[in-house]
C-alpha atoms as a PDB file:
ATOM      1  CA  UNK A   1       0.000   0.000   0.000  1.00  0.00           C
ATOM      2  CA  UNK A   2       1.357   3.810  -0.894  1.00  0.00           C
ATOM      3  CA  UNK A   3       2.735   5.328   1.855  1.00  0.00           C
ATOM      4  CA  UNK A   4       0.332   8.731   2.405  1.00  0.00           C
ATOM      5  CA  UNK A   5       2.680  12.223   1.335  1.00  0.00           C
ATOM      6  CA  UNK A   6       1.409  15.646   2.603  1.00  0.00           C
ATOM      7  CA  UNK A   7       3.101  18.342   0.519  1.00  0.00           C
ATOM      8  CA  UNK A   8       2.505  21.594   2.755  1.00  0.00           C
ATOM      9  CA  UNK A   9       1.914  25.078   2.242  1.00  0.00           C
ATOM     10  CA  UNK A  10       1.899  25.091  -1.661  1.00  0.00           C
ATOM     11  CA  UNK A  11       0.080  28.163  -1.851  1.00  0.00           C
ATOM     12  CA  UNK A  12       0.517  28.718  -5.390  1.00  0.00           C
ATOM     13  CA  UNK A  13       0.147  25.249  -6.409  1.00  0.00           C
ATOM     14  CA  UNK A  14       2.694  24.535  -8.106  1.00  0.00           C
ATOM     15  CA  UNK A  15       4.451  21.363  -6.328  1.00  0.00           C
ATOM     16  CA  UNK A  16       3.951  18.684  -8.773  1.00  0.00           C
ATOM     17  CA  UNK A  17       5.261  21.181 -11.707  1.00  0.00           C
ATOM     18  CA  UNK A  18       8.044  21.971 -10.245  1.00  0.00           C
ATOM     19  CA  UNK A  19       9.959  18.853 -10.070  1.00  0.00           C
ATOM     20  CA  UNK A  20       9.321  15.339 -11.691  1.00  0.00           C
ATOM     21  CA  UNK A  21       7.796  13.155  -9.191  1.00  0.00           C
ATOM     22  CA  UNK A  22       7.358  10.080 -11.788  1.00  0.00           C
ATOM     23  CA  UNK A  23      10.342   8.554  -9.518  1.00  0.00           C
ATOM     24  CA  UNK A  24       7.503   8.382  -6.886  1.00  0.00           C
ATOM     25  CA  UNK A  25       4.386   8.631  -7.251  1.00  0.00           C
ATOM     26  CA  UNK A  26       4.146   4.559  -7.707  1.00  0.00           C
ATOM     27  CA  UNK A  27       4.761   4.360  -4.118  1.00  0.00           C
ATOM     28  CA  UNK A  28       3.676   7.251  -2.623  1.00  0.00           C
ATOM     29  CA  UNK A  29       0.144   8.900  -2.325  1.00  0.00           C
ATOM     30  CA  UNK A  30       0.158  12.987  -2.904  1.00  0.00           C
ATOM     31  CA  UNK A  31      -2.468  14.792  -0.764  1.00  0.00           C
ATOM     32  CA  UNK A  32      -1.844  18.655  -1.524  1.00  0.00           C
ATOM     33  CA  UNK A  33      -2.380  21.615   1.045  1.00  0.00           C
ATOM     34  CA  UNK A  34      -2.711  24.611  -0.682  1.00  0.00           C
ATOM     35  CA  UNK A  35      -3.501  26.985   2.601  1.00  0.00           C
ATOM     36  CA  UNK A  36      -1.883  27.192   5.712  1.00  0.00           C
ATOM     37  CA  UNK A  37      -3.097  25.134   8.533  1.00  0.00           C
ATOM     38  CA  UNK A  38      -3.291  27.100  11.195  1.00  0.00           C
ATOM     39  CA  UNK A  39      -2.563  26.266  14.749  1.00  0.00           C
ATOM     40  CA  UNK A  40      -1.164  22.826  16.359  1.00  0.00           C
ATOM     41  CA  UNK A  41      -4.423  21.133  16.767  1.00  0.00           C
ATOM     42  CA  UNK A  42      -5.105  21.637  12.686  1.00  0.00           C
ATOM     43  CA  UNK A  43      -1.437  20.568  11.957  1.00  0.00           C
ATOM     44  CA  UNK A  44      -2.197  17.132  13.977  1.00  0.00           C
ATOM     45  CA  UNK A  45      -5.766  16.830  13.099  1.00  0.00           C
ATOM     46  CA  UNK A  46      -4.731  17.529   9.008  1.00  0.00           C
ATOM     47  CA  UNK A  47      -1.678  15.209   9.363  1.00  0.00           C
ATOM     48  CA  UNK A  48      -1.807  12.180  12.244  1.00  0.00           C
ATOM     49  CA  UNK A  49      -2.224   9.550   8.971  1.00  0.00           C
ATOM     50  CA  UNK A  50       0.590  11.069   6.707  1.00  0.00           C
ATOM     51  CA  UNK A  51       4.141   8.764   7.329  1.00  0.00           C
ATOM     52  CA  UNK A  52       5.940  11.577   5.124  1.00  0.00           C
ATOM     53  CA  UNK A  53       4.875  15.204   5.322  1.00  0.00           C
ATOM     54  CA  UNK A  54       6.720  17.815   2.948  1.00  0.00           C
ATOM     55  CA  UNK A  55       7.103  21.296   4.507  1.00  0.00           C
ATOM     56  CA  UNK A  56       7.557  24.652   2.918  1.00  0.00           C
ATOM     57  CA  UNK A  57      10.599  26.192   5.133  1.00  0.00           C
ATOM     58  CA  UNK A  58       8.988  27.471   8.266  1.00  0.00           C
ATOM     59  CA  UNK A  59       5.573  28.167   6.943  1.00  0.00           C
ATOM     60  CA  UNK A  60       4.175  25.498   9.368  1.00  0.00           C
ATOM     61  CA  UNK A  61       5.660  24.495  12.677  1.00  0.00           C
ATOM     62  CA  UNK A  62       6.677  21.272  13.992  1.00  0.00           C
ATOM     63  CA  UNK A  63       7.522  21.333  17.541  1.00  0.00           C
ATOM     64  CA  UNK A  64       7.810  18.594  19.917  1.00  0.00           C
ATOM     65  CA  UNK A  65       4.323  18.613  20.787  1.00  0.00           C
ATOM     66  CA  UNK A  66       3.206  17.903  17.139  1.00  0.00           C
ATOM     67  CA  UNK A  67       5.942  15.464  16.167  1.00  0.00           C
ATOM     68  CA  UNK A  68       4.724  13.227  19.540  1.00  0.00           C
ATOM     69  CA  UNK A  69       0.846  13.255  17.933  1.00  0.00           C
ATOM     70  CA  UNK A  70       2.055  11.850  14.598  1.00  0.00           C
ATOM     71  CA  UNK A  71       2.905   8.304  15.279  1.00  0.00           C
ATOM     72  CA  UNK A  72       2.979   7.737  11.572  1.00  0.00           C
ATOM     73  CA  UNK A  73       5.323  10.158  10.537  1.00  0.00           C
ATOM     74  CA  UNK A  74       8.485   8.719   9.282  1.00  0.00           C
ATOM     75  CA  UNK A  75       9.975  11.417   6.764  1.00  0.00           C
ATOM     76  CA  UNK A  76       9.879  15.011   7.033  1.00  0.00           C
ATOM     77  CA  UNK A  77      11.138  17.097   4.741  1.00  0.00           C
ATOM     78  CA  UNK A  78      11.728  20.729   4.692  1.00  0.00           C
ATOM     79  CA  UNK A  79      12.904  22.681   1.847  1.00  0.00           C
ATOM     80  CA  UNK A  80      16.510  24.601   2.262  1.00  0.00           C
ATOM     81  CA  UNK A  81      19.041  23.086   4.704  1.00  0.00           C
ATOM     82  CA  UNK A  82      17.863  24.622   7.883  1.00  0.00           C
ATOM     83  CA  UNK A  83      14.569  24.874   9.991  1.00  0.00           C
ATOM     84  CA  UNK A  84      14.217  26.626  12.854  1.00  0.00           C
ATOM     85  CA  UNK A  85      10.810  25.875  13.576  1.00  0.00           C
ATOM     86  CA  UNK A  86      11.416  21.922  13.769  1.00  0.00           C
ATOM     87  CA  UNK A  87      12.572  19.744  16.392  1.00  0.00           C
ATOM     88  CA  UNK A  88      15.306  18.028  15.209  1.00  0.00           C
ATOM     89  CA  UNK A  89      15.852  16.530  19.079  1.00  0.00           C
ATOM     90  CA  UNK A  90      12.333  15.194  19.382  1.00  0.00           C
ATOM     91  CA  UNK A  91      12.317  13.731  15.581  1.00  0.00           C
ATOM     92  CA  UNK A  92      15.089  11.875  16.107  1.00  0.00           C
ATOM     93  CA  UNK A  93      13.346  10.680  19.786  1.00  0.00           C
ATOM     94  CA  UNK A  94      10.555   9.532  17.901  1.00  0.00           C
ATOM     95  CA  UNK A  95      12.481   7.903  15.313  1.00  0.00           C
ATOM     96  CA  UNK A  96      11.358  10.728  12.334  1.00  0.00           C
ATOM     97  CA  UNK A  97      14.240  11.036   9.750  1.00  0.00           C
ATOM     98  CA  UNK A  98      14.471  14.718   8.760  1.00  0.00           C
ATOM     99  CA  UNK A  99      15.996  15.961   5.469  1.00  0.00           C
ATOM    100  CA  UNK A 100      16.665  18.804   3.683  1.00  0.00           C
ATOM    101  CA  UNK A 101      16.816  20.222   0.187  1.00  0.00           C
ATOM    102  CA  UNK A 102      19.244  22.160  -2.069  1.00  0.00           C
ATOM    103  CA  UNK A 103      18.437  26.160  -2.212  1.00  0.00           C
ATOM    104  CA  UNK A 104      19.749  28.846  -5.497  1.00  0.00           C
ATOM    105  CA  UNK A 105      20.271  31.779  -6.040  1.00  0.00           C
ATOM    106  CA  UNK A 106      20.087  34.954  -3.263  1.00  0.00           C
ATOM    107  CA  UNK A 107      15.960  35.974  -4.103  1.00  0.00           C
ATOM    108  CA  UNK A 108      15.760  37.204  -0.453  1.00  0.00           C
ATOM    109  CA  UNK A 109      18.038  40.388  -1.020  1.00  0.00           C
ATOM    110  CA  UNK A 110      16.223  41.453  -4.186  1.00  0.00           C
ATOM    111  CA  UNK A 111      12.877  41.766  -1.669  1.00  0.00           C
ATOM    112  CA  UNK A 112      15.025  43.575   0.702  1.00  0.00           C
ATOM    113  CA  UNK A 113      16.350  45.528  -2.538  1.00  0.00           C
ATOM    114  CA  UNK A 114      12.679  46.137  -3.245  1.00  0.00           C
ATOM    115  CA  UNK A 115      11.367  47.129  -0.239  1.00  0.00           C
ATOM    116  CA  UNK A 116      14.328  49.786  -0.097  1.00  0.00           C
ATOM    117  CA  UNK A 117      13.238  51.095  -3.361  1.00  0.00           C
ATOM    118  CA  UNK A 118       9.508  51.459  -2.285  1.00  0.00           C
ATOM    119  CA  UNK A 119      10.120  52.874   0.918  1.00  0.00           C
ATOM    120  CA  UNK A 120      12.530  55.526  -0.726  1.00  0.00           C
ATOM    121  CA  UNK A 121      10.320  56.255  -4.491  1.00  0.00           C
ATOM    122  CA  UNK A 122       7.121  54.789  -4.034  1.00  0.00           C
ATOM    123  CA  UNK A 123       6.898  53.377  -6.734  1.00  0.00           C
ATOM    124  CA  UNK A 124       4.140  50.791  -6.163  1.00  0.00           C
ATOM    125  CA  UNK A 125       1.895  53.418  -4.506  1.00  0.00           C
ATOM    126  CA  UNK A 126       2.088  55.544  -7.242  1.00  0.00           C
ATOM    127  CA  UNK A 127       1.147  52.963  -9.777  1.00  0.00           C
ATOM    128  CA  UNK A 128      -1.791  52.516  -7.177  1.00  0.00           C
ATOM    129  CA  UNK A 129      -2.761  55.994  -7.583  1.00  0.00           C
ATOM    130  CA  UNK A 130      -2.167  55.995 -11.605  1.00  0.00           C
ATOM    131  CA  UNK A 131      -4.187  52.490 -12.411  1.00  0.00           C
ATOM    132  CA  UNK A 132      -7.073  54.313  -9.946  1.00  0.00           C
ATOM    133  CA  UNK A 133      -7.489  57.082 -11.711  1.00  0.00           C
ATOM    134  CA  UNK A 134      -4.797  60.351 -10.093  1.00  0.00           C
ATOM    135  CA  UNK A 135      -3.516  62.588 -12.333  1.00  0.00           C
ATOM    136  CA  UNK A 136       0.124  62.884 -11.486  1.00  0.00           C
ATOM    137  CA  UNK A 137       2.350  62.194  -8.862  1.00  0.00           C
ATOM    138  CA  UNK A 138       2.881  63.887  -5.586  1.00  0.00           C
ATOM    139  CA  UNK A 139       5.349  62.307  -3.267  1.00  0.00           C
ATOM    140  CA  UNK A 140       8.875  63.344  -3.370  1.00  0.00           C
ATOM    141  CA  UNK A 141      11.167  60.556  -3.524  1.00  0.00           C
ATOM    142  CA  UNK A 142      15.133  60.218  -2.151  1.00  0.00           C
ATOM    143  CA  UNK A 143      18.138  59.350  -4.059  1.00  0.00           C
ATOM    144  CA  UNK A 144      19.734  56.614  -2.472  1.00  0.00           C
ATOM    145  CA  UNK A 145      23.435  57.742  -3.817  1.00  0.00           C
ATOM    146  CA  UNK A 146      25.158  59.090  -0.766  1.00  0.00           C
ATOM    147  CA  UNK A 147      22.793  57.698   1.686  1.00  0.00           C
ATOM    148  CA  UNK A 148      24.244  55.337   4.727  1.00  0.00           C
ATOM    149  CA  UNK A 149      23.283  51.363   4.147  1.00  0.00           C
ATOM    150  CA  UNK A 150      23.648  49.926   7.632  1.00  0.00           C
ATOM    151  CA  UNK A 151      23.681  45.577   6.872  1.00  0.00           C
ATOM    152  CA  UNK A 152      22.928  44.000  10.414  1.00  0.00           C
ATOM    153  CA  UNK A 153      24.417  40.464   9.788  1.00  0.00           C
ATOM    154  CA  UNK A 154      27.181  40.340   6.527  1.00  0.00           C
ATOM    155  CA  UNK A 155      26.517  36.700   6.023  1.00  0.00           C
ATOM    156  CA  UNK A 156      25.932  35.323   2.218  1.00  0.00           C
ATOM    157  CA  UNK A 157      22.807  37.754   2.062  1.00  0.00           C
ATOM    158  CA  UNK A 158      24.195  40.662   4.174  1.00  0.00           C
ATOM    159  CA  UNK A 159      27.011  40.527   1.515  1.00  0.00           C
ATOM    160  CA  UNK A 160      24.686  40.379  -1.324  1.00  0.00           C
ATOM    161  CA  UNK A 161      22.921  43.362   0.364  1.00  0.00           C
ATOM    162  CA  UNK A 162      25.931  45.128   0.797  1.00  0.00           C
ATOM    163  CA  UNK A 163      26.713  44.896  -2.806  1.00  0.00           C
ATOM    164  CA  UNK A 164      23.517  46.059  -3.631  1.00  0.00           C
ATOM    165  CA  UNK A 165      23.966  49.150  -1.430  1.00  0.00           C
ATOM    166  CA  UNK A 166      27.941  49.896  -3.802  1.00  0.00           C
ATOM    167  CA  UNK A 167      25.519  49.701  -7.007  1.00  0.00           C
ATOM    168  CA  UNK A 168      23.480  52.596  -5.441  1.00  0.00           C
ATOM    169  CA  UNK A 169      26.851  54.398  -4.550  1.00  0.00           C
ATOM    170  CA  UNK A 170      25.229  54.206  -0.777  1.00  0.00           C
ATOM    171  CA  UNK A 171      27.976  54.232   2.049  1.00  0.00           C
ATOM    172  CA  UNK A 172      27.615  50.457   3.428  1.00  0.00           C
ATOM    173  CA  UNK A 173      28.594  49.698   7.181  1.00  0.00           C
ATOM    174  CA  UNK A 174      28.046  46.646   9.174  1.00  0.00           C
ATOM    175  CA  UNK A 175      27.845  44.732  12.235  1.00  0.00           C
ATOM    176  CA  UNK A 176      27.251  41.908  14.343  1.00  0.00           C
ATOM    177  CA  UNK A 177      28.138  39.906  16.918  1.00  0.00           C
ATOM    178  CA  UNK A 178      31.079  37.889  15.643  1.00  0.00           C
ATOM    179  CA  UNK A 179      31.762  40.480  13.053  1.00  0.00           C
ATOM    180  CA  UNK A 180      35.642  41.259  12.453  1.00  0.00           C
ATOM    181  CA  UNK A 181      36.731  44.653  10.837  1.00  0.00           C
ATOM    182  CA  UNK A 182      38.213  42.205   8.617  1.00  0.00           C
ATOM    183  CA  UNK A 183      35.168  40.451   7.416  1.00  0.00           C
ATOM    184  CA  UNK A 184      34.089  43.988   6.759  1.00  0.00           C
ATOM    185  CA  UNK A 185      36.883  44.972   4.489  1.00  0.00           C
ATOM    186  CA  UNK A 186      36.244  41.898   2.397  1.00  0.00           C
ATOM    187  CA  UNK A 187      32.777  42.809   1.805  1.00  0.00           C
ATOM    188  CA  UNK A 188      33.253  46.577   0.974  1.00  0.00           C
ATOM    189  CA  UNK A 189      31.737  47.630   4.212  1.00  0.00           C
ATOM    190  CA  UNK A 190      33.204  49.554   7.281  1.00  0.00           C
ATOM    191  CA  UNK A 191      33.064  48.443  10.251  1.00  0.00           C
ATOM    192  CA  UNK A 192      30.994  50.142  13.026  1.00  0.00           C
ATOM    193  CA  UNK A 193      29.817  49.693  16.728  1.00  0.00           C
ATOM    194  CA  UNK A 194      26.096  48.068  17.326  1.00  0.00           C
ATOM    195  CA  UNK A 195      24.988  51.309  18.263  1.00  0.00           C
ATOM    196  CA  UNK A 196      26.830  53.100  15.529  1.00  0.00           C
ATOM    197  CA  UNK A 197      25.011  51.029  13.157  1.00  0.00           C
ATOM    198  CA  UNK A 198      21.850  52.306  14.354  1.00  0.00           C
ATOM    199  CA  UNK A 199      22.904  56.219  14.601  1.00  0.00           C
ATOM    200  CA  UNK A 200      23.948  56.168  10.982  1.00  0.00           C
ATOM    201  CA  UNK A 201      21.592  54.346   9.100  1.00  0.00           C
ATOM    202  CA  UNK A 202      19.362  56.101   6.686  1.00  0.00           C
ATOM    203  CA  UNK A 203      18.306  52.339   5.468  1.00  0.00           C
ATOM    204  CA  UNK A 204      18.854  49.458   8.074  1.00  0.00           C
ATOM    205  CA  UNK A 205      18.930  46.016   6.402  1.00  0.00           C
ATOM    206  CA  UNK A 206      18.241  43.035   9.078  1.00  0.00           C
ATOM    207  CA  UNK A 207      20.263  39.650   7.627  1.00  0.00           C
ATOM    208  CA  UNK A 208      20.471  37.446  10.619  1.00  0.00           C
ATOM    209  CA  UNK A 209      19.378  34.455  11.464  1.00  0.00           C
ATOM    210  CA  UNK A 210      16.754  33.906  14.370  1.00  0.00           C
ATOM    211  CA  UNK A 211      18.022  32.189  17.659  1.00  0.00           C
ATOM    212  CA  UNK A 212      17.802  33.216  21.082  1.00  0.00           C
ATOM    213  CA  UNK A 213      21.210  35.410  21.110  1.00  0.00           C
ATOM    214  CA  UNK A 214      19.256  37.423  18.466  1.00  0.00           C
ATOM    215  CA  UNK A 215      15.930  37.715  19.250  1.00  0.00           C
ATOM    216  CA  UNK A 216      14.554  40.834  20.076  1.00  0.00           C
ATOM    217  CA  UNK A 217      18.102  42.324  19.273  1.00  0.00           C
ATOM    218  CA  UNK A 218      16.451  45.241  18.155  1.00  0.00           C
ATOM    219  CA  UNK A 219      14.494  47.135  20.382  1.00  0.00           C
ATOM    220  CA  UNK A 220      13.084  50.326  22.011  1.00  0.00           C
ATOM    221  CA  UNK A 221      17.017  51.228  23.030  1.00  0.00           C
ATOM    222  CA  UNK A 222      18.270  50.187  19.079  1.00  0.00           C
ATOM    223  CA  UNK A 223      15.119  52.119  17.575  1.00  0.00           C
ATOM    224  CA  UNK A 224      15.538  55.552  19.819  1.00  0.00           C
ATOM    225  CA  UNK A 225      19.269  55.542  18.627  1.00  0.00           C
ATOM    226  CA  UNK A 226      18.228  55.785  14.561  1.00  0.00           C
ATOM    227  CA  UNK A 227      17.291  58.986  12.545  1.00  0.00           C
ATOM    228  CA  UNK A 228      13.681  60.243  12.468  1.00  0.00           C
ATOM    229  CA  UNK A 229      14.363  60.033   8.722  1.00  0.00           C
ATOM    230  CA  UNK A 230      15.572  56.311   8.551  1.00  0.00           C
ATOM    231  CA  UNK A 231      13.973  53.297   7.623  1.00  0.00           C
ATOM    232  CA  UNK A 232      14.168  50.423   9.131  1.00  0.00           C
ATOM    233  CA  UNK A 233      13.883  46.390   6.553  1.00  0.00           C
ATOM    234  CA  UNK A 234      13.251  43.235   7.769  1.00  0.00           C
ATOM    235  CA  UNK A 235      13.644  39.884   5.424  1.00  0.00           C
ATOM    236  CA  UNK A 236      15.027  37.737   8.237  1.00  0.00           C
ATOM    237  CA  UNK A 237      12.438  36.666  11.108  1.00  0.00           C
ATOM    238  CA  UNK A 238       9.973  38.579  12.469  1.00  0.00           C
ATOM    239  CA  UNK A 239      10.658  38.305  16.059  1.00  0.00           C
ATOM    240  CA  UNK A 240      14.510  39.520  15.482  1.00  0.00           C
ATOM    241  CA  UNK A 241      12.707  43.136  15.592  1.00  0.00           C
ATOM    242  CA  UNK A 242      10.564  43.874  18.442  1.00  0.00           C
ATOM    243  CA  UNK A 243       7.539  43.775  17.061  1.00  0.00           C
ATOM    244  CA  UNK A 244       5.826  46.451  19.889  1.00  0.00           C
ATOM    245  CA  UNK A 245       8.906  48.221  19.698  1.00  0.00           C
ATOM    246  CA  UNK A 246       8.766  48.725  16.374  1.00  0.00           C
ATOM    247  CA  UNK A 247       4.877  49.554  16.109  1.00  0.00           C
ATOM    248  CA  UNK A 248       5.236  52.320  18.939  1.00  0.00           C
ATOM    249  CA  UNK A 249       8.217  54.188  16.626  1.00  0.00           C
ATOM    250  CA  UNK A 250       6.385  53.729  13.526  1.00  0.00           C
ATOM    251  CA  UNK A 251       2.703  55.221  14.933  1.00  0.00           C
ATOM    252  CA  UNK A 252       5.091  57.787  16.978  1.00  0.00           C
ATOM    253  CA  UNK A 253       7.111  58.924  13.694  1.00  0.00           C
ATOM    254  CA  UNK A 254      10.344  58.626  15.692  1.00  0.00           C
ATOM    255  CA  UNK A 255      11.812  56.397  12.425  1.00  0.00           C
ATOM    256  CA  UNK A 256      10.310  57.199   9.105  1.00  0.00           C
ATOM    257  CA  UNK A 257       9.196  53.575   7.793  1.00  0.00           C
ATOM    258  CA  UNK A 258      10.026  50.228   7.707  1.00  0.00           C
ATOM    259  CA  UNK A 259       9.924  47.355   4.887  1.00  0.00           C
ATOM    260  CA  UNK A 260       8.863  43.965   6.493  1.00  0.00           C
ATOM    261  CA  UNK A 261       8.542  40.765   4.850  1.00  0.00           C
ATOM    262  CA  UNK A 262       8.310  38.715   8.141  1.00  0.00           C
ATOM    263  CA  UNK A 263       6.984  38.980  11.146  1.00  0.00           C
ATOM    264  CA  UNK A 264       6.317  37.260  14.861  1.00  0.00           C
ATOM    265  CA  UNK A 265       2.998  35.549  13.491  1.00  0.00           C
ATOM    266  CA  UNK A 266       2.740  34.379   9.971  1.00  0.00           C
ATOM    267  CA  UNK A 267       0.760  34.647   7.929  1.00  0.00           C
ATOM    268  CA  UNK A 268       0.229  37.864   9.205  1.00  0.00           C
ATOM    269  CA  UNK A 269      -3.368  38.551  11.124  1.00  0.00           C
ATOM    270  CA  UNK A 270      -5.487  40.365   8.879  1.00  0.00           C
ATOM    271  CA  UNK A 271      -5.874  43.037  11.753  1.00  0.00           C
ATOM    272  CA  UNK A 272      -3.036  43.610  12.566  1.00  0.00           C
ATOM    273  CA  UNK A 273      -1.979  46.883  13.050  1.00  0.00           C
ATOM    274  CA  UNK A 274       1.409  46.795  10.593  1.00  0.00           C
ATOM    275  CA  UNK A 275      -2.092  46.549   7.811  1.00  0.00           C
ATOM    276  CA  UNK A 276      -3.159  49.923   9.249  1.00  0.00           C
ATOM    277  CA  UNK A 277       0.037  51.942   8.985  1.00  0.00           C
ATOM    278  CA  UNK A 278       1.000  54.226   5.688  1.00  0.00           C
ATOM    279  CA  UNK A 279       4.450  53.975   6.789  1.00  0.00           C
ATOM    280  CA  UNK A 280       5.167  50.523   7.017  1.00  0.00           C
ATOM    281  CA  UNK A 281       5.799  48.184   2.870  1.00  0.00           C
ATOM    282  CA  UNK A 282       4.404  45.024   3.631  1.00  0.00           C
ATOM    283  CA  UNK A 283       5.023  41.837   1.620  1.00  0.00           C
ATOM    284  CA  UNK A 284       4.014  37.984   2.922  1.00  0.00           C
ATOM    285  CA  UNK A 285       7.483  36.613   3.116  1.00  0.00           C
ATOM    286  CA  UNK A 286       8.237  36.265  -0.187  1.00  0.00           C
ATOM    287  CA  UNK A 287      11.855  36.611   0.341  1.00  0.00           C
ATOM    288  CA  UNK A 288      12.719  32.907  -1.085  1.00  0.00           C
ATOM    289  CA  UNK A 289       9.774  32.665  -3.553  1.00  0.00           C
ATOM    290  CA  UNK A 290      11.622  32.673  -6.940  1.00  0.00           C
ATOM    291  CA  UNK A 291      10.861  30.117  -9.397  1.00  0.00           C
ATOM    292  CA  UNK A 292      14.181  28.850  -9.401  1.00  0.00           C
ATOM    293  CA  UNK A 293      14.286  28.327  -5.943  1.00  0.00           C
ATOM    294  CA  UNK A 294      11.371  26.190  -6.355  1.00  0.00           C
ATOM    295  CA  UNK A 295      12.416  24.271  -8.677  1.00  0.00           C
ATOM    296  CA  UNK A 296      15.194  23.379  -6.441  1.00  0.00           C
ATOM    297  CA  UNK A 297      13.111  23.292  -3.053  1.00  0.00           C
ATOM    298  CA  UNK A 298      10.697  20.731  -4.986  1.00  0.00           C
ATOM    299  CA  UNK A 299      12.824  18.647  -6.668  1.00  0.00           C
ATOM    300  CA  UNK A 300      14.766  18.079  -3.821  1.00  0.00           C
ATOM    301  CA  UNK A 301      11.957  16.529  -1.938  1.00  0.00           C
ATOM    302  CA  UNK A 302      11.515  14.296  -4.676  1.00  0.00           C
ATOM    303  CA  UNK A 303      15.232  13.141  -4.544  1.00  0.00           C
ATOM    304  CA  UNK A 304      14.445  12.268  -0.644  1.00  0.00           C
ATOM    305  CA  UNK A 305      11.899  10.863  -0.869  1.00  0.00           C
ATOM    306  CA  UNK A 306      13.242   8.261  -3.249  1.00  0.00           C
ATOM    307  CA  UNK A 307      16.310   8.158  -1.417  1.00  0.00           C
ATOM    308  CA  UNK A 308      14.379   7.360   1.652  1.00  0.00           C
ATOM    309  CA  UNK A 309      11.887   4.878   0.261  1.00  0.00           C
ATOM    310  CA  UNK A 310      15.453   3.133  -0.859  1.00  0.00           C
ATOM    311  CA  UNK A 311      16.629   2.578   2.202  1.00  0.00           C
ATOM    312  CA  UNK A 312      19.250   5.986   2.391  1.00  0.00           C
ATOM    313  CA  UNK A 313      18.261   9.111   3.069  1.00  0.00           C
ATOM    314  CA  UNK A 314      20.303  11.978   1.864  1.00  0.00           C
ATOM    315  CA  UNK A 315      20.665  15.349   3.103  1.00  0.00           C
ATOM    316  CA  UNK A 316      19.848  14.292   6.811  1.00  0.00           C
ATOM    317  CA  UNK A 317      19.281  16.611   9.077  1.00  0.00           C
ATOM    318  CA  UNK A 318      18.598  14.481  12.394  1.00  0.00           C
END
């Protein structure tokens, strides 16, 4: 009998055309979720027959006390090489084999790129305006040649970024915990204290990665120290950013804007209060949705799935 496959979170619906699962689908039965499942109790109740379930980076959760109410589950795959949002200690406890899958290309700084771009021309609101009927325009933009590009984090993307920021002819400084003045220099950006970083921004790009030594890094004390005039990006996690933080300088004007693609819940309330704000780009975390990141994500699962179903799983994460 088939073992039962959940592919998760495939909002645009484009798993199976993605990626060539011919090598599989003989001994594996697809069941496709094209919306999020909302809490625990609908991630159980949705999943508790699956014995492989196929998840779309952290889009849905998979703590301990979901893994311990799926005594089916046997694979579980997330897409890119890393998962915050799983534990690895209780799938291995329970005997789940977790894998990953290859990523491409850097799509997450070109939505940090883009949220820069609104925040400092507008140019999606005034093609709002345009397509609705305005006449002209009527916000004045800023150049960003000469303007300070402050990269929290100068890993793979933070370097992208900071390239990014040279095209502009933007001055680019960095820093971060383990941060060298070294690193720096080999990325074309100077070096500057934490709250130096915040002082001289007049765009500050967040490129970490969420765990406990980072979250909530920036807060009421990082905000206050940053321009009335800067703007503040997020592609990273949400909860790197204080999220109340954040709302109180945004609805007090004591930053100009901010560009968020994540945030602490996703996806993100439909009252929430970021909705409400003409200050604040929003985007639903489409920092890794490229098509050929997709491709890659997708066809990935298909390679471990088969490599699983053989008897050796590749790209094991547990």
């Amino acid at each position: 009998m088939p073992l039962r496959c959940a592919i998760l979170d495939d909002y645009q619906n484009v798993a199976l055309t993605f990626a060539d699962w011919s090598k599989v689908k003989r001994d594996i039965e697809i069941e496709m979720f094209n919306a999020h499942l909302g809490g625990a109790d609908n991630v159980v109740a949705a999943l508790k027959d699956f014995a492989i379930v196929c998840a779309m980076r952290e889009r849905t959760a998979f703590p301990r006390t979901v893994i311990e109410k799926l005594p089916k589950l046997k694979l579980l795959i997330t897409t890119g090489m890393r998962n915050a949002s799983i534990d690895l200690e209780a799938a291995k406890a329970r005997g789940v084999v977790v894998c990953g899958t290859p990523a491409v290309g850097n799509a997450t700084a070109a939505i940090a790129t883009g949220l820069m771009l609104e925040l400092a021309r507008h140019i999606g609101y005034e093609n709002a305006r345009l397509k609705s009927g305005a006449l002209w325009q009527t916000t004045i933009g800023l150049d960003l040649e000469g303007l300070t590009l402050a990269v929290l984090g100068l890993g793979k993307l933070g370097t992208r970024m900071a390239e990014i920021g040279h095209a502009f002819k933007m001055n680019v400084i960095a820093w971060s915990q383990n941060l060298t003045a070294e690193n720096c220099r080999e990325a074309g950006a100077q070096y500057v204290s934490r709250d130096d970083l915040f002082r001289q921004a007049d765009f500050l790009s967040v490129h970490l990665q969420l765990s406990e030594r980072t979250r909530g890094l920036v807060g009421a004390r990082e905000l206050g120290l940053m321009k009335k005039s800067a703007n503040l990006i997020n592609t990273s996690r949400g909860p790197i950013v204080d999220e109340a933080a954040l709302l109180a300088a945004l609805r007090d004007k004591r930053i100009a804007g901010a560009g968020l693609d994540v945030f602490d819940i996703e996806p993100l309330p439909v009252a929430h209060p970021f909705r409400k704000l003409d200050n604040v780009v929003l985007t639903p975390h489409l920092g890794y949705v490229a098509e050929q990141n997709y491709r890659a994500f997708f066809t990935g699962m298909v390679d471990d799935v088969r490599a699983f179903l053989d008897g050796k799983p590749v790209r094991v994460l547990t």
